[in-house]
Protein backbone atom coordinates (compact mmCIF):
# COMPACT_ATOMS: atom_id res chain seq x y z
CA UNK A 1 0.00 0.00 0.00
CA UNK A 2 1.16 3.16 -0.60
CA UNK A 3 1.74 6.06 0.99
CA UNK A 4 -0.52 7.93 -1.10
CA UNK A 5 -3.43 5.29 -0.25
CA UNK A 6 -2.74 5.36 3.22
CA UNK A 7 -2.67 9.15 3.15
CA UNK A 8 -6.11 9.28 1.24
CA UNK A 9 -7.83 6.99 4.41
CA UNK A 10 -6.38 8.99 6.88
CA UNK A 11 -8.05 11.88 5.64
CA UNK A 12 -11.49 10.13 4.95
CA UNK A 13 -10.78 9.01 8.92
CA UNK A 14 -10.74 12.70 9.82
CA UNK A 15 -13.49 14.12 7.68
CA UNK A 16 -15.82 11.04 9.40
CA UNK A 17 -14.84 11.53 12.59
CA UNK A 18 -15.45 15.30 12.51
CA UNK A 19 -18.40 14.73 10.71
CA UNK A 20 -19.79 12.58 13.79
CA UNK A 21 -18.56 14.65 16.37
CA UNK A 22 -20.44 17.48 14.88
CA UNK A 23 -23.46 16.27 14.95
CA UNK A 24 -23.44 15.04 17.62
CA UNK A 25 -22.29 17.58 19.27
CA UNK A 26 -25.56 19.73 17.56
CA UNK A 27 -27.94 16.96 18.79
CA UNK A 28 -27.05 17.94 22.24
CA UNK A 29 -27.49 21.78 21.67
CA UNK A 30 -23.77 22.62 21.11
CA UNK A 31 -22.40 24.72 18.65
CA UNK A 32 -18.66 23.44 18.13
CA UNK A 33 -17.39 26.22 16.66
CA UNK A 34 -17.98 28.07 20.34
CA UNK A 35 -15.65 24.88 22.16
CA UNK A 36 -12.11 24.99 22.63
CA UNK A 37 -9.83 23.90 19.74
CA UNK A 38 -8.18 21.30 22.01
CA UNK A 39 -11.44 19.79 23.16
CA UNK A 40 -12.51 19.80 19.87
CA UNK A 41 -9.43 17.73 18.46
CA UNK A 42 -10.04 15.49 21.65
CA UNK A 43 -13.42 14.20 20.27
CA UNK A 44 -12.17 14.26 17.47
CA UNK A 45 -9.68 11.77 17.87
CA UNK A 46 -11.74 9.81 20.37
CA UNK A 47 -14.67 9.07 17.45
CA UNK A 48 -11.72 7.97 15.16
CA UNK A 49 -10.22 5.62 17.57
CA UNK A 50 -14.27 4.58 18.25
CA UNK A 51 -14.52 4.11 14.05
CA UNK A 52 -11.02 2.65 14.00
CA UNK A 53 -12.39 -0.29 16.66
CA UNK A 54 -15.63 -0.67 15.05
CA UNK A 55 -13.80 -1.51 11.71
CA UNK A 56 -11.39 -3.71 13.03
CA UNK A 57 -14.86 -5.77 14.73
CA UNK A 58 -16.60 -5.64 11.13
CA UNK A 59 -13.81 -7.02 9.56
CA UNK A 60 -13.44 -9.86 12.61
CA UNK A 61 -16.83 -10.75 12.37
CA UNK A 62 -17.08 -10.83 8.91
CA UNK A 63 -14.33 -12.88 8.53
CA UNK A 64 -15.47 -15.34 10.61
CA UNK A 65 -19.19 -15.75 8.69
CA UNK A 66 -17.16 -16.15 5.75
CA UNK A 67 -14.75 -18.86 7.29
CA UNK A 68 -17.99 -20.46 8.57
CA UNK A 69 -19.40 -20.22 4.80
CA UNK A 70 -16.77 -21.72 3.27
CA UNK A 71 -16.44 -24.36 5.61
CA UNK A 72 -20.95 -24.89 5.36
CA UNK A 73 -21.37 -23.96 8.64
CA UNK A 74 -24.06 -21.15 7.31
């Protein structure tokens, strides 16, 4: 992979994550553009490490139905 690719998903990574945290953050009546910076990065980098585990589960999990698939356990 290159470093281009890898480049290219770490950006998608940050545009979701502060996509999330914004809304959610305007679901509970805050504006973030009123919140410190750092707090801001914080959740921020807290939703990516939550989308970073919740990919690594998918993948787990989907592994495994495949595994189970192939071997006619489904």
């Amino acid at each position: 992979m290159s470093n281009n690719t890898i480049d290219d998903y770490s950006d998608i990574l940050d545009k979701k994550a502060k996509s999330i945290a914004i809304d959610k953050l305007r679901s509970s009546g805050i504006d973030y553009k009123e919140m410190p910076e750092d707090e801001f990065l914080e959740l921020v980098e807290n939703r990516k490490d939550i989308l970073v585990r919740d990919a690594k589960r998918s993948l787990v999990v989907g592994g495994a139905a495949a595994a189970l698939t192939l071997l006619g356990g489904v």
